[in-house]
N, C-alpha and C. Protein backbone atom coordinates (compact mmCIF):
# COMPACT_ATOMS: atom_id res chain seq x y z
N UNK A 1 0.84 -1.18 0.00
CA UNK A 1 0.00 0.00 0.00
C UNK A 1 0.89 1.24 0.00
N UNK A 2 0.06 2.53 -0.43
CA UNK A 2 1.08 3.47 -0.52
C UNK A 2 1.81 4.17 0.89
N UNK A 3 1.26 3.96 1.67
CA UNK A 3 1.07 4.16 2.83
C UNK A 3 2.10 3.81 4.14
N UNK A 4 2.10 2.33 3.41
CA UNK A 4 3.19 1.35 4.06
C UNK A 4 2.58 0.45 4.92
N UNK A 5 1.10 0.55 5.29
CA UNK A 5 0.35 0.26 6.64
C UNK A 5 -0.19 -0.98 5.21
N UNK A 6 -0.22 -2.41 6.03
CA UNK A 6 -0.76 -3.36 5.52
C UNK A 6 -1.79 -4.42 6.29
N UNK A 7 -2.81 -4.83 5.62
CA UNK A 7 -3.80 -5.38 6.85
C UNK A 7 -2.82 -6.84 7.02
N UNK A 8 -2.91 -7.34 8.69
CA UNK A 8 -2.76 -8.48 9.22
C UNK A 8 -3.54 -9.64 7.99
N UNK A 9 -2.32 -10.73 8.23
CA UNK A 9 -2.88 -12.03 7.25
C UNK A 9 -3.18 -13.31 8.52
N UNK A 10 -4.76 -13.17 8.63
CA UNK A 10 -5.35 -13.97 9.45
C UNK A 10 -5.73 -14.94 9.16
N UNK A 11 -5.64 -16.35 9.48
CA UNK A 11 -5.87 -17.42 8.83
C UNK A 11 -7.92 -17.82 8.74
N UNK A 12 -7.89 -18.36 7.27
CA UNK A 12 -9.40 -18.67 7.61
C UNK A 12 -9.65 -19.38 8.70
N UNK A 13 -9.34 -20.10 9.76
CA UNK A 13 -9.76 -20.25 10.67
C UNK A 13 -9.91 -18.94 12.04
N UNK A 14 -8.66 -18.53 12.05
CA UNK A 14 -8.80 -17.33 13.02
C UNK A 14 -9.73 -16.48 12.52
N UNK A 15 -9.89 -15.83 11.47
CA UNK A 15 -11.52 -15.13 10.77
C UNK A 15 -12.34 -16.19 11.38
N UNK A 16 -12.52 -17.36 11.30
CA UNK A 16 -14.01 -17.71 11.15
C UNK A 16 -14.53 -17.24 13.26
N UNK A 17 -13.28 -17.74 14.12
CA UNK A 17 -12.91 -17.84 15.48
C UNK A 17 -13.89 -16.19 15.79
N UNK A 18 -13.01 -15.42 15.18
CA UNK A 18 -13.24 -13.82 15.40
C UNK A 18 -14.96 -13.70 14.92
N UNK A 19 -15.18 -14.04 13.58
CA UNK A 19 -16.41 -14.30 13.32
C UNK A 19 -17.65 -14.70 14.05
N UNK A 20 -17.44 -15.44 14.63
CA UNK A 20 -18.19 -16.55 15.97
C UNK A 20 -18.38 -15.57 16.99
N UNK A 21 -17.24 -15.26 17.55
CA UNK A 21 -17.01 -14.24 18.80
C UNK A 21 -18.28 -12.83 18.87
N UNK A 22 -17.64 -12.53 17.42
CA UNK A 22 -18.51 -11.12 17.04
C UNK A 22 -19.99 -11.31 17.24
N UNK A 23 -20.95 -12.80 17.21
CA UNK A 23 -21.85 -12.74 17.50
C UNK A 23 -21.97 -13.41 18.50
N UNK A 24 -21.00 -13.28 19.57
CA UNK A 24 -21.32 -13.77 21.18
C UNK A 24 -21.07 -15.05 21.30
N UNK A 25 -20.70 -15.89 20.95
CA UNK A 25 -20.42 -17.04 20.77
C UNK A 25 -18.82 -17.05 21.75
N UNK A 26 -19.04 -18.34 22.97
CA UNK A 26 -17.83 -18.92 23.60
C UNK A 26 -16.85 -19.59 23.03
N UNK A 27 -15.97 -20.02 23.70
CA UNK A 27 -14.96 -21.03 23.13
C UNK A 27 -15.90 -22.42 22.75
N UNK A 28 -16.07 -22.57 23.90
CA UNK A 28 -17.09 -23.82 24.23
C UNK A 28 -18.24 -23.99 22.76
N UNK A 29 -18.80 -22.94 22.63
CA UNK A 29 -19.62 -22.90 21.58
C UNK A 29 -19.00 -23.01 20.24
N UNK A 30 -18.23 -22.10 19.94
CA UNK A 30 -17.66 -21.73 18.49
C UNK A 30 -16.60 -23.23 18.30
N UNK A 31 -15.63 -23.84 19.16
CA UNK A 31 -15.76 -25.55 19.18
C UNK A 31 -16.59 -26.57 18.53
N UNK A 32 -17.81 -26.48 19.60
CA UNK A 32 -18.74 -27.47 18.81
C UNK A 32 -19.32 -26.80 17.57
N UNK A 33 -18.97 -25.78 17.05
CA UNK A 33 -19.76 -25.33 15.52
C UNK A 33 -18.85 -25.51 14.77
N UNK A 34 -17.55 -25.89 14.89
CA UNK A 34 -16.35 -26.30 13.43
C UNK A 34 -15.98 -27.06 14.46
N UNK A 35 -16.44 -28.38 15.43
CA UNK A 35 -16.00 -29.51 15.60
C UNK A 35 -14.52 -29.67 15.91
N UNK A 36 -14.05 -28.58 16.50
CA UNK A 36 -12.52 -28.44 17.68
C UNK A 36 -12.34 -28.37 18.45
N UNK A 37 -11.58 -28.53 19.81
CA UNK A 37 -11.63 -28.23 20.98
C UNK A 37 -11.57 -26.84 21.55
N UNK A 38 -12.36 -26.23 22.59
CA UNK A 38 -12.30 -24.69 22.69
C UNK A 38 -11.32 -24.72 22.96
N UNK A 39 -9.68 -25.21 23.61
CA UNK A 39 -8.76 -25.16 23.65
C UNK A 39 -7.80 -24.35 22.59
N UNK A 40 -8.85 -25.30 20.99
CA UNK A 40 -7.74 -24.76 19.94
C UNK A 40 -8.52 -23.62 19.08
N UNK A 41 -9.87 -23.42 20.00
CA UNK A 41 -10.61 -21.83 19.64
C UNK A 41 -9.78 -21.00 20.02
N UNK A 42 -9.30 -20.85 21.28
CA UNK A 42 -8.61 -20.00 22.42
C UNK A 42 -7.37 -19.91 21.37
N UNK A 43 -6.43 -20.70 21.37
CA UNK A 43 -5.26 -20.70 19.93
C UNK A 43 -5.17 -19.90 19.34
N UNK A 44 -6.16 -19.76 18.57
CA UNK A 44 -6.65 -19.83 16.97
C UNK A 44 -6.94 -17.79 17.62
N UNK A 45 -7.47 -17.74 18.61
CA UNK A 45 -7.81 -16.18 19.19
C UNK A 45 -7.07 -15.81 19.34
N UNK A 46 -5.89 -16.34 20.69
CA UNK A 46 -4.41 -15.74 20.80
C UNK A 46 -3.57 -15.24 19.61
N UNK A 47 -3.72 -16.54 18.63
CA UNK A 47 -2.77 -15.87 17.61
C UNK A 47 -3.17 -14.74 16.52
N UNK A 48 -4.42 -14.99 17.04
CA UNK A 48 -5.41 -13.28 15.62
C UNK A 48 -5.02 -12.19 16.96
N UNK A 49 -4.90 -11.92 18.09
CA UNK A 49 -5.08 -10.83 18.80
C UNK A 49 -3.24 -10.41 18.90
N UNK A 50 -2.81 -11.46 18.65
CA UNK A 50 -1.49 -11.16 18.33
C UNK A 50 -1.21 -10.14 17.01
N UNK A 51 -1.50 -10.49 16.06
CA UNK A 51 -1.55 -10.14 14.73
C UNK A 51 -2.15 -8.58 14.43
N UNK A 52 -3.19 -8.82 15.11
CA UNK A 52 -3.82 -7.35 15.12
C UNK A 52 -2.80 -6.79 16.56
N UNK A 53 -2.20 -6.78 17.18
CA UNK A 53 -1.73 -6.18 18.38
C UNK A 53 -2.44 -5.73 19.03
N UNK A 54 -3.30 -6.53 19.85
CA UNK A 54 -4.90 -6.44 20.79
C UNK A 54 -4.13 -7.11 21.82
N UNK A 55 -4.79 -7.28 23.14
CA UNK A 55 -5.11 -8.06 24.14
C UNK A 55 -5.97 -9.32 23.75
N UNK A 56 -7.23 -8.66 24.17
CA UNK A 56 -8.60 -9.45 24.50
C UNK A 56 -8.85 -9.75 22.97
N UNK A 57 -10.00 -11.11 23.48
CA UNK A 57 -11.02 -11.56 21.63
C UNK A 57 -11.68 -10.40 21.39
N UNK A 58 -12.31 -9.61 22.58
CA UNK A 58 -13.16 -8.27 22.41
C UNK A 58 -12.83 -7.13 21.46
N UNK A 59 -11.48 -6.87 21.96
CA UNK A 59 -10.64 -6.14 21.10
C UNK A 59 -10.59 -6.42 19.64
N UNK A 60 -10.04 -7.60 19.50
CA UNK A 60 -9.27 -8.10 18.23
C UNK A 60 -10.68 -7.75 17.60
N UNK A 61 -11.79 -8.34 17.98
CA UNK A 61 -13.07 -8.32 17.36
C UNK A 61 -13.53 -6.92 16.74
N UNK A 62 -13.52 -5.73 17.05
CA UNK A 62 -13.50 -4.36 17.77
C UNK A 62 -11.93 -3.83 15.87
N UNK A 63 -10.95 -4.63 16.32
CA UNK A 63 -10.39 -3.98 15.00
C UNK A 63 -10.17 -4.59 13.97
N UNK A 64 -11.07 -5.78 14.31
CA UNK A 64 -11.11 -6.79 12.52
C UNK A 64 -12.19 -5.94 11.88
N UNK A 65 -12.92 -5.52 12.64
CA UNK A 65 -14.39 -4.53 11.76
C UNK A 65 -13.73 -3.08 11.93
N UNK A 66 -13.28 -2.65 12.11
CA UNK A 66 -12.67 -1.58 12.05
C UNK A 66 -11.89 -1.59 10.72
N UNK A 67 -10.88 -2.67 10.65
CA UNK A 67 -10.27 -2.99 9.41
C UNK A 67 -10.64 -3.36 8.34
N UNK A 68 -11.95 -3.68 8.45
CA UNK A 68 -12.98 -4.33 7.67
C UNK A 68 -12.14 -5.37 6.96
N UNK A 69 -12.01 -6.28 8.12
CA UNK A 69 -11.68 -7.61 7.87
C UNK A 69 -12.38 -8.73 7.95
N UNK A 70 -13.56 -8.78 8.80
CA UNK A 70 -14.70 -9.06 9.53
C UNK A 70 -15.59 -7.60 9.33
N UNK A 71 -16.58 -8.88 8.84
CA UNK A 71 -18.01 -7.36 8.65
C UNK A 71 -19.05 -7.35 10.20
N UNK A 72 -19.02 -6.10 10.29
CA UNK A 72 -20.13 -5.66 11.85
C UNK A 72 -20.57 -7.16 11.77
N UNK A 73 -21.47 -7.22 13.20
CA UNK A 73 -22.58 -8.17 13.38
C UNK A 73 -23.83 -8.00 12.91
């Protein structure tokens, strides 16, 4: 970009994780809806909140639609 600023490359799973989240959805939940352990939901969150340089899923959630990387709820 001209800019130099480039969006984070989030894996389709971490989108789908962030996706889930955005409409309230737990570990526990967003697990049994792509059949993984919330263990490797939690993962899959850590490493998108990394990427975006967030803390929380709240956050990350908060600047994937900001980035319009993830569309609103």
């Amino acid at each position: 970009m001209e800019d130099g600023f480039s969006l984070p490359r989030l894996s389709p799973r971490e989108l789908e994780c962030l996706t889930w989240v955005s409409l309230g959805k737990s570990s526990t939940d967003i697990g049994s809806i792509l059949d993984i352990s919330p263990r490797t939901v939690d993962a899959y969150l850590e490493k998108a909140c990394s990427k975006l340089s967030v803390r929380t899923r709240i956050e990350a959630v908060v600047m994937a639609v900001q980035m319009e990387i993830i569309e609103r709820p």
